[in-house]
PDB file of N, CA and C in Angstrom:
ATOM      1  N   UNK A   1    -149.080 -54.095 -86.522  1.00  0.00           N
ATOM      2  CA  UNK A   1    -150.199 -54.942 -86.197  1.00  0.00           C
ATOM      3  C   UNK A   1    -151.030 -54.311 -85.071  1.00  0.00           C
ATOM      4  N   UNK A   2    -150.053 -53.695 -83.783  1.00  0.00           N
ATOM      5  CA  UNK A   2    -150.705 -53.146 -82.695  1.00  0.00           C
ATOM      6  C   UNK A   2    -151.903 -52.045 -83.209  1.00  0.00           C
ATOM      7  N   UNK A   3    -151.103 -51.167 -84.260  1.00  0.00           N
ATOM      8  CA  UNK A   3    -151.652 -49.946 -84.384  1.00  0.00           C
ATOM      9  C   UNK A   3    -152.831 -50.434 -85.249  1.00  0.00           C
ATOM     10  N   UNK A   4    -152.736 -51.411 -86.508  1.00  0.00           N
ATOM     11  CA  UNK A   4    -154.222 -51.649 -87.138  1.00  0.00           C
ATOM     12  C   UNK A   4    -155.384 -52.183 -86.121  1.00  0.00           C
ATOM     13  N   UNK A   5    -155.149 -52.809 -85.025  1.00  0.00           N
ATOM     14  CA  UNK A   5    -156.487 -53.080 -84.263  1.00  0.00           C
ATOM     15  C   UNK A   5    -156.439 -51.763 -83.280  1.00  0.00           C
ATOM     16  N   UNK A   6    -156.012 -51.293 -83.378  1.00  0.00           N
ATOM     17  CA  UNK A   6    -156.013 -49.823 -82.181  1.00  0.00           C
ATOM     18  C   UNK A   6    -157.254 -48.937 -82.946  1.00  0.00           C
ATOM     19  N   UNK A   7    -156.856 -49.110 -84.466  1.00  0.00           N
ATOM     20  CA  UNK A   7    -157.511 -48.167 -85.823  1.00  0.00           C
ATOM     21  C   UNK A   7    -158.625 -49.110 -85.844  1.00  0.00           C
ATOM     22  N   UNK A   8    -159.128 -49.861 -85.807  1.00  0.00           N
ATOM     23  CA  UNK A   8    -160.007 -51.080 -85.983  1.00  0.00           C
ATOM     24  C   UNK A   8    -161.074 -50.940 -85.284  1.00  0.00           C
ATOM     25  N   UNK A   9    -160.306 -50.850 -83.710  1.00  0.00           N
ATOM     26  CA  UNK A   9    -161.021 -50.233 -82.384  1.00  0.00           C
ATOM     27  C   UNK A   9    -161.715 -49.281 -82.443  1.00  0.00           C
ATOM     28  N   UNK A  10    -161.043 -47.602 -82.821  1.00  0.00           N
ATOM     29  CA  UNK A  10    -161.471 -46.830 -82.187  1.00  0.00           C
ATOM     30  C   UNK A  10    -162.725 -47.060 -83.886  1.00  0.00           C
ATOM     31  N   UNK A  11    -162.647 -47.513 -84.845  1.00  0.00           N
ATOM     32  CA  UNK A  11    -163.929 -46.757 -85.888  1.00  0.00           C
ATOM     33  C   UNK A  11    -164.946 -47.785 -85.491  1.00  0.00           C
ATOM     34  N   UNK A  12    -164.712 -48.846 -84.580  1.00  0.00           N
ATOM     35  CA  UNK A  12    -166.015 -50.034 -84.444  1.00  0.00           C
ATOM     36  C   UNK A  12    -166.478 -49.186 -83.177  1.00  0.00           C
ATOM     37  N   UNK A  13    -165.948 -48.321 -82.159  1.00  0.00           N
ATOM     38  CA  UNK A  13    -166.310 -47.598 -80.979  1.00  0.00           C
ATOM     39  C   UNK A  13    -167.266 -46.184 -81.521  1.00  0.00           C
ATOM     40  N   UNK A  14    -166.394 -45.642 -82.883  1.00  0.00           N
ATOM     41  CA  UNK A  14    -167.284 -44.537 -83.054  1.00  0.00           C
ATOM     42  C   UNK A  14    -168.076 -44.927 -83.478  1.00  0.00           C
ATOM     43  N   UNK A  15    -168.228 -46.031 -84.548  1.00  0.00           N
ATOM     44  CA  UNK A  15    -169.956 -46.812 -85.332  1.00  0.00           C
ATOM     45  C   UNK A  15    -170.661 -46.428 -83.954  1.00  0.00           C
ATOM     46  N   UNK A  16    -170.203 -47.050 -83.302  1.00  0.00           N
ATOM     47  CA  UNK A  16    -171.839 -47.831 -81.941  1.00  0.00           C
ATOM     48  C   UNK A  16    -171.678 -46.323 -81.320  1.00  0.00           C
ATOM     49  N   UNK A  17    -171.120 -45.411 -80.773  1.00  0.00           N
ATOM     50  CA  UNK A  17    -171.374 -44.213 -80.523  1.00  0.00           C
ATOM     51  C   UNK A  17    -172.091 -43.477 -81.195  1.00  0.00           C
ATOM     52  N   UNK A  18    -171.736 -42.843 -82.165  1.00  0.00           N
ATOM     53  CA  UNK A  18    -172.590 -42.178 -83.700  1.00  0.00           C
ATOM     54  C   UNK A  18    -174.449 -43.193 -83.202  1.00  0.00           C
ATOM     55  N   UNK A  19    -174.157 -44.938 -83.520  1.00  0.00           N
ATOM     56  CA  UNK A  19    -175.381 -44.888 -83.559  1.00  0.00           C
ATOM     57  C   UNK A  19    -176.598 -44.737 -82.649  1.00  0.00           C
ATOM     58  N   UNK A  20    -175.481 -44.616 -81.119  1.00  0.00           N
ATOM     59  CA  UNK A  20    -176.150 -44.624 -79.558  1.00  0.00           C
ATOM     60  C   UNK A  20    -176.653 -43.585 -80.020  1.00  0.00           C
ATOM     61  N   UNK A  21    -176.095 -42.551 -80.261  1.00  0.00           N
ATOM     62  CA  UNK A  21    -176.551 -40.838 -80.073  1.00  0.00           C
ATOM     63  C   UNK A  21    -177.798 -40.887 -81.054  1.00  0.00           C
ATOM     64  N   UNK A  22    -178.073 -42.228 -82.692  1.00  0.00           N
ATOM     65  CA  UNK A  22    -178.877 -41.768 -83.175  1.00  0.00           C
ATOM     66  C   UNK A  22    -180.408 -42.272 -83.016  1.00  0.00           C
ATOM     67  N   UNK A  23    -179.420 -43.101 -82.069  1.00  0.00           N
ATOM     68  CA  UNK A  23    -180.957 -44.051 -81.168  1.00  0.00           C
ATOM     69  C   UNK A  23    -181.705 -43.080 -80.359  1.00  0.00           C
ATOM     70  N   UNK A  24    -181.113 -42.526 -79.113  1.00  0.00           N
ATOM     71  CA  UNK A  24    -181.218 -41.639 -78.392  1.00  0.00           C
ATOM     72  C   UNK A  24    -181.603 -40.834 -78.841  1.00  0.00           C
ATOM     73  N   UNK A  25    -181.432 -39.775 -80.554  1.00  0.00           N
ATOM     74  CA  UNK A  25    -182.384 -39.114 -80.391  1.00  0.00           C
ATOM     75  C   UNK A  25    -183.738 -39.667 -81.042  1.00  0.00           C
ATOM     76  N   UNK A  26    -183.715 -40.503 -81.775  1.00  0.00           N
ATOM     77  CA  UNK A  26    -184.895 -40.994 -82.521  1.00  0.00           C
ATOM     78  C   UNK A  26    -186.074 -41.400 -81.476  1.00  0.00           C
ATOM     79  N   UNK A  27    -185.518 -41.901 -80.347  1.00  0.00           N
ATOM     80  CA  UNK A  27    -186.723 -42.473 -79.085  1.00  0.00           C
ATOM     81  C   UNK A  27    -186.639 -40.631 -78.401  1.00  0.00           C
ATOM     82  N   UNK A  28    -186.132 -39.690 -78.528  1.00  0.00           N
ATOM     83  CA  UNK A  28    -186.984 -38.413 -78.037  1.00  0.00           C
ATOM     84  C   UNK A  28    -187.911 -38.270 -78.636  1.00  0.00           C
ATOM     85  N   UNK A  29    -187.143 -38.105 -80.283  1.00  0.00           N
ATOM     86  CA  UNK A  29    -188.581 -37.353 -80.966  1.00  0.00           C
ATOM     87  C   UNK A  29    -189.677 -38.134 -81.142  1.00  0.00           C
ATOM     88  N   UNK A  30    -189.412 -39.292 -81.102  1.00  0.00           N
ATOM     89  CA  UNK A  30    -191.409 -40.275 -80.902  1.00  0.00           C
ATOM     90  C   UNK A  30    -191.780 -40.005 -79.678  1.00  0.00           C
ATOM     91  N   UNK A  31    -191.207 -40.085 -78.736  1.00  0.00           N
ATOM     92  CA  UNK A  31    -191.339 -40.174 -77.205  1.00  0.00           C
ATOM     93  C   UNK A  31    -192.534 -38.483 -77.446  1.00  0.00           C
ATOM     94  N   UNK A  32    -191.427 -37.623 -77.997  1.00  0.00           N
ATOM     95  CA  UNK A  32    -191.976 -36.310 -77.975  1.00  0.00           C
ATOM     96  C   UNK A  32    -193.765 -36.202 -79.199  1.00  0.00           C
ATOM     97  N   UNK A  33    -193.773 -37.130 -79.771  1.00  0.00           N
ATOM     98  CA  UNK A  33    -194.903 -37.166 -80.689  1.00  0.00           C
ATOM     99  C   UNK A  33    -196.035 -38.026 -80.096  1.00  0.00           C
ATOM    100  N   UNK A  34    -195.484 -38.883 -79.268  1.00  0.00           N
ATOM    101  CA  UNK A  34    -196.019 -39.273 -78.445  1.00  0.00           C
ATOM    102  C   UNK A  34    -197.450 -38.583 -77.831  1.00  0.00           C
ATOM    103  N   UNK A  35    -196.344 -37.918 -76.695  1.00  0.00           N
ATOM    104  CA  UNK A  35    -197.076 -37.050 -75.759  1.00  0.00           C
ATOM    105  C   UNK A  35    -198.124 -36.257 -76.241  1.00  0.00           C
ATOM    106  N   UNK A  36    -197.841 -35.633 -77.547  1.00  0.00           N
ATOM    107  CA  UNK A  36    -198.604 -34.763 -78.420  1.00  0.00           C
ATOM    108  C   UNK A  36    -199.933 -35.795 -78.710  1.00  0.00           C
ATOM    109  N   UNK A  37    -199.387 -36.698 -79.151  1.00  0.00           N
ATOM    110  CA  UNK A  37    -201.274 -37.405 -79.753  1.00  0.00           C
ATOM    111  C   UNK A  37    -201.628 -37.556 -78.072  1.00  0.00           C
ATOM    112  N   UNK A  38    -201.091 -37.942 -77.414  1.00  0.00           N
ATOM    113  CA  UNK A  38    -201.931 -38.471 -75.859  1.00  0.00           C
ATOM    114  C   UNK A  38    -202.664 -37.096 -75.511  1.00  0.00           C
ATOM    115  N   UNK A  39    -202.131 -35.871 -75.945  1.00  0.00           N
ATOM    116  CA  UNK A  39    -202.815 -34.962 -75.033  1.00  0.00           C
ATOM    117  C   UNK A  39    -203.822 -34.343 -76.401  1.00  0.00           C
ATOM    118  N   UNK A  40    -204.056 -34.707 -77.537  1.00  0.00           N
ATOM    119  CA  UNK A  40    -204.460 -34.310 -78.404  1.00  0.00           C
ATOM    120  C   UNK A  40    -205.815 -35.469 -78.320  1.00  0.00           C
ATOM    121  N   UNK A  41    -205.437 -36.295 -77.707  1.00  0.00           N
ATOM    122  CA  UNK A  41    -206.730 -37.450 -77.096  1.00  0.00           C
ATOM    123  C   UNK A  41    -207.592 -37.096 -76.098  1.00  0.00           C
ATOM    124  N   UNK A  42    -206.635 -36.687 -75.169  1.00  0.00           N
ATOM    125  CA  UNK A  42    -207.657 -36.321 -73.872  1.00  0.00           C
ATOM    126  C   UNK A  42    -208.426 -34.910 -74.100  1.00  0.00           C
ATOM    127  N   UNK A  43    -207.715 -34.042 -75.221  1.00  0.00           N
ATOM    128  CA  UNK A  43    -208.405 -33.057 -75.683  1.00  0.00           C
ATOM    129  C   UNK A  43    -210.134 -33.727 -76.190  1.00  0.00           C
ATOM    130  N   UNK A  44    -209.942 -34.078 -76.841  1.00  0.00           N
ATOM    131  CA  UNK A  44    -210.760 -34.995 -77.401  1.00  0.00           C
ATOM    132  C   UNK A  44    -212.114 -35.448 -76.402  1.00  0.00           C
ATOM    133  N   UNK A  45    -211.789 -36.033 -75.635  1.00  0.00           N
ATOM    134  CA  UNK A  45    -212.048 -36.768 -74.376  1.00  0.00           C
ATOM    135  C   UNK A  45    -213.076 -35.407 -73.821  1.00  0.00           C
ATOM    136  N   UNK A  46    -212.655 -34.566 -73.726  1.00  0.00           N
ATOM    137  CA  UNK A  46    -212.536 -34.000 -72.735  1.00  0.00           C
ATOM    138  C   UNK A  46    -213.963 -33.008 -73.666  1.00  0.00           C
ATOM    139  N   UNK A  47    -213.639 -32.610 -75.145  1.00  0.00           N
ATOM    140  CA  UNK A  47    -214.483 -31.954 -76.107  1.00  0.00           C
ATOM    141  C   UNK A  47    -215.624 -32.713 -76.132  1.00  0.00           C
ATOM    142  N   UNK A  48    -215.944 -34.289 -76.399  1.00  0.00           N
ATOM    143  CA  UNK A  48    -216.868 -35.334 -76.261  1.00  0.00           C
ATOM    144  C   UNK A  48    -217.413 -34.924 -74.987  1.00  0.00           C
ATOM    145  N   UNK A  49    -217.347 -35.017 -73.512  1.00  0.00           N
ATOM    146  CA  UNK A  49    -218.054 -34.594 -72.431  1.00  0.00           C
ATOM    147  C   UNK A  49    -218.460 -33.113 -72.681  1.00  0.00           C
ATOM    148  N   UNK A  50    -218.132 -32.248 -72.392  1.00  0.00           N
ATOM    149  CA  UNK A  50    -218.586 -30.601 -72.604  1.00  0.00           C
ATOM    150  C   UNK A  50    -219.820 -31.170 -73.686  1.00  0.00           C
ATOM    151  N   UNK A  51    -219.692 -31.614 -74.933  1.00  0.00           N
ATOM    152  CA  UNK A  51    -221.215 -31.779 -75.521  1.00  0.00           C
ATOM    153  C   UNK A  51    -221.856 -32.225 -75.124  1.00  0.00           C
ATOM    154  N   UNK A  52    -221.337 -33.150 -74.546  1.00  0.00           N
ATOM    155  CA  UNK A  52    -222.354 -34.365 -73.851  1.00  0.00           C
ATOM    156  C   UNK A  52    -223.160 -33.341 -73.059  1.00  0.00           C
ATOM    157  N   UNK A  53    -222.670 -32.491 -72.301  1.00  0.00           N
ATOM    158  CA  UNK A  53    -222.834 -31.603 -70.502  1.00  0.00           C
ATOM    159  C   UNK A  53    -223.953 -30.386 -71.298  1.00  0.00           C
ATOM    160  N   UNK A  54    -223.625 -30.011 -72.536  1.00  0.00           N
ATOM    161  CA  UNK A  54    -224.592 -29.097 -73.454  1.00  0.00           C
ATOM    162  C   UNK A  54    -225.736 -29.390 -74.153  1.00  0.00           C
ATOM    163  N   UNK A  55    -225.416 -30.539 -74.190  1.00  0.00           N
ATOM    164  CA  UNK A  55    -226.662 -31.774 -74.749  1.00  0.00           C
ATOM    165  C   UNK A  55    -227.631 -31.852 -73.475  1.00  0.00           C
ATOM    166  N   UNK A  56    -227.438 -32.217 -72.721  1.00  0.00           N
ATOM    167  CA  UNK A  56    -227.957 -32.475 -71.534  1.00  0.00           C
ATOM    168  C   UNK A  56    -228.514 -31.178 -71.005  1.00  0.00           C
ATOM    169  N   UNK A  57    -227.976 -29.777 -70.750  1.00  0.00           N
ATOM    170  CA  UNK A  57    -228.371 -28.588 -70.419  1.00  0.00           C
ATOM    171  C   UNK A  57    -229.353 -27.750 -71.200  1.00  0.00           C
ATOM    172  N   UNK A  58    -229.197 -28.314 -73.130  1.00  0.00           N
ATOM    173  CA  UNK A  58    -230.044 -27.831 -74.103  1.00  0.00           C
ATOM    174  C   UNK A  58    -231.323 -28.430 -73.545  1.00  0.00           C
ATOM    175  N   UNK A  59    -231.679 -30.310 -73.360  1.00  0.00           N
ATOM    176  CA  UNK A  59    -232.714 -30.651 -73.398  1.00  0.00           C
ATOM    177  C   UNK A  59    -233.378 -30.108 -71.559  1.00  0.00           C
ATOM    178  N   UNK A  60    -233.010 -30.133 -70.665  1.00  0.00           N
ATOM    179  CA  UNK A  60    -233.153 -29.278 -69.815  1.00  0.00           C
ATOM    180  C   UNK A  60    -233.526 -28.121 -69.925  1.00  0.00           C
ATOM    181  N   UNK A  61    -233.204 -27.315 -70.496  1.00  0.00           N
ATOM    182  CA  UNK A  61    -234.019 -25.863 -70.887  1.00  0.00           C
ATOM    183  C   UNK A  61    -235.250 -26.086 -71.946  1.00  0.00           C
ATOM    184  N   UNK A  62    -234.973 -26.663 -72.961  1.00  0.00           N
ATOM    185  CA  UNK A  62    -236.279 -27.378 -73.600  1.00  0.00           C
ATOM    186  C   UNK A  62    -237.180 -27.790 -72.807  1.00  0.00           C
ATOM    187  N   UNK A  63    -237.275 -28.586 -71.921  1.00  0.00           N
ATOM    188  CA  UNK A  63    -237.886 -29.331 -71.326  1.00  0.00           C
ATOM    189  C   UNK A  63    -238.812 -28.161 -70.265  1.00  0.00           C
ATOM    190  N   UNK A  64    -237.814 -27.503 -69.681  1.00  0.00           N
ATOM    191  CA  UNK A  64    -238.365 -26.377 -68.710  1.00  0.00           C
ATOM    192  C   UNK A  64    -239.202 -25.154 -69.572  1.00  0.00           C
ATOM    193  N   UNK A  65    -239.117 -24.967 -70.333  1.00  0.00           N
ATOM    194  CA  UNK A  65    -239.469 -23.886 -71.062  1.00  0.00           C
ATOM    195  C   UNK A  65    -240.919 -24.709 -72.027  1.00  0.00           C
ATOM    196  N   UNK A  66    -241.016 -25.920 -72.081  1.00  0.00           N
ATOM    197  CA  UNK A  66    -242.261 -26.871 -72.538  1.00  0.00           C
ATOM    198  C   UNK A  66    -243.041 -26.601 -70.921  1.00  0.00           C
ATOM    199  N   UNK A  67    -242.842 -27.379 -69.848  1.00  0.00           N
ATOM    200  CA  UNK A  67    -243.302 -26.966 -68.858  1.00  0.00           C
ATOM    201  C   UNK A  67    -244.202 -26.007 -68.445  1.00  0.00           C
ATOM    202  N   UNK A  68    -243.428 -24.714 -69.145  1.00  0.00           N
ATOM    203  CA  UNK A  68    -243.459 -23.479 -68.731  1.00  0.00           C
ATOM    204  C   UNK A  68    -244.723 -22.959 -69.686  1.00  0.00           C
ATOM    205  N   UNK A  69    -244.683 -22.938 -70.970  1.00  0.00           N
ATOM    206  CA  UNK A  69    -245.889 -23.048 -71.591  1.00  0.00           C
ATOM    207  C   UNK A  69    -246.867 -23.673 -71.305  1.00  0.00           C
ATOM    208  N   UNK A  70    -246.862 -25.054 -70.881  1.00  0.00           N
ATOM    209  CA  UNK A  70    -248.028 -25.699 -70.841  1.00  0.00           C
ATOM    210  C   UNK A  70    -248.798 -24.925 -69.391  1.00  0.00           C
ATOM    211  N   UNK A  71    -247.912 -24.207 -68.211  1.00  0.00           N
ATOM    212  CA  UNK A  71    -248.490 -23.420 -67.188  1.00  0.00           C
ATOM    213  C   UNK A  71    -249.507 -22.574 -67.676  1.00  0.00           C
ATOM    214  N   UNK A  72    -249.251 -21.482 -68.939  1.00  0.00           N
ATOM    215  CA  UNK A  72    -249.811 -20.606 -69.466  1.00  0.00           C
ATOM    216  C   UNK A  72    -251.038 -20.762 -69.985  1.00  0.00           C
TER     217      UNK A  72
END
């Protein structure tokens, strides 16, 4: 009797072990896919301003170079 809950024990201990470890890794690898879209955002973020900053520098030279003709 001792020994069937001893046997009982240790396979209900390895279930929840086995499934700790498969928890643990499943929250890395999102955790890790995660990070990837966040910085694949601020990439983003970051590509949206620079046009914005070229947009702004194109019509600036347009603008100066209209100027600049109408001097002539």
């Amino acid at each position: 009797m001792k020994k069937k809950i001893i046997i009982g024990l240790s396979i209900f201990s390895w279930i929840f072990f086995l499934g700790g470890i498969y928890m643990v890794s499943t929250i890395e690898k999102t955790t890790a896919k995660l990070n990837e879209i966040i910085m694949l955002h601020q990439v983003e973020i970051l590509r949206e301003r620079l046009l914005i900053q070229i947009k702004r520098v194109q019509s600036d030279l347009s603008f100066k170079k209209y100027t600049f003709c109408k001097e002539l």
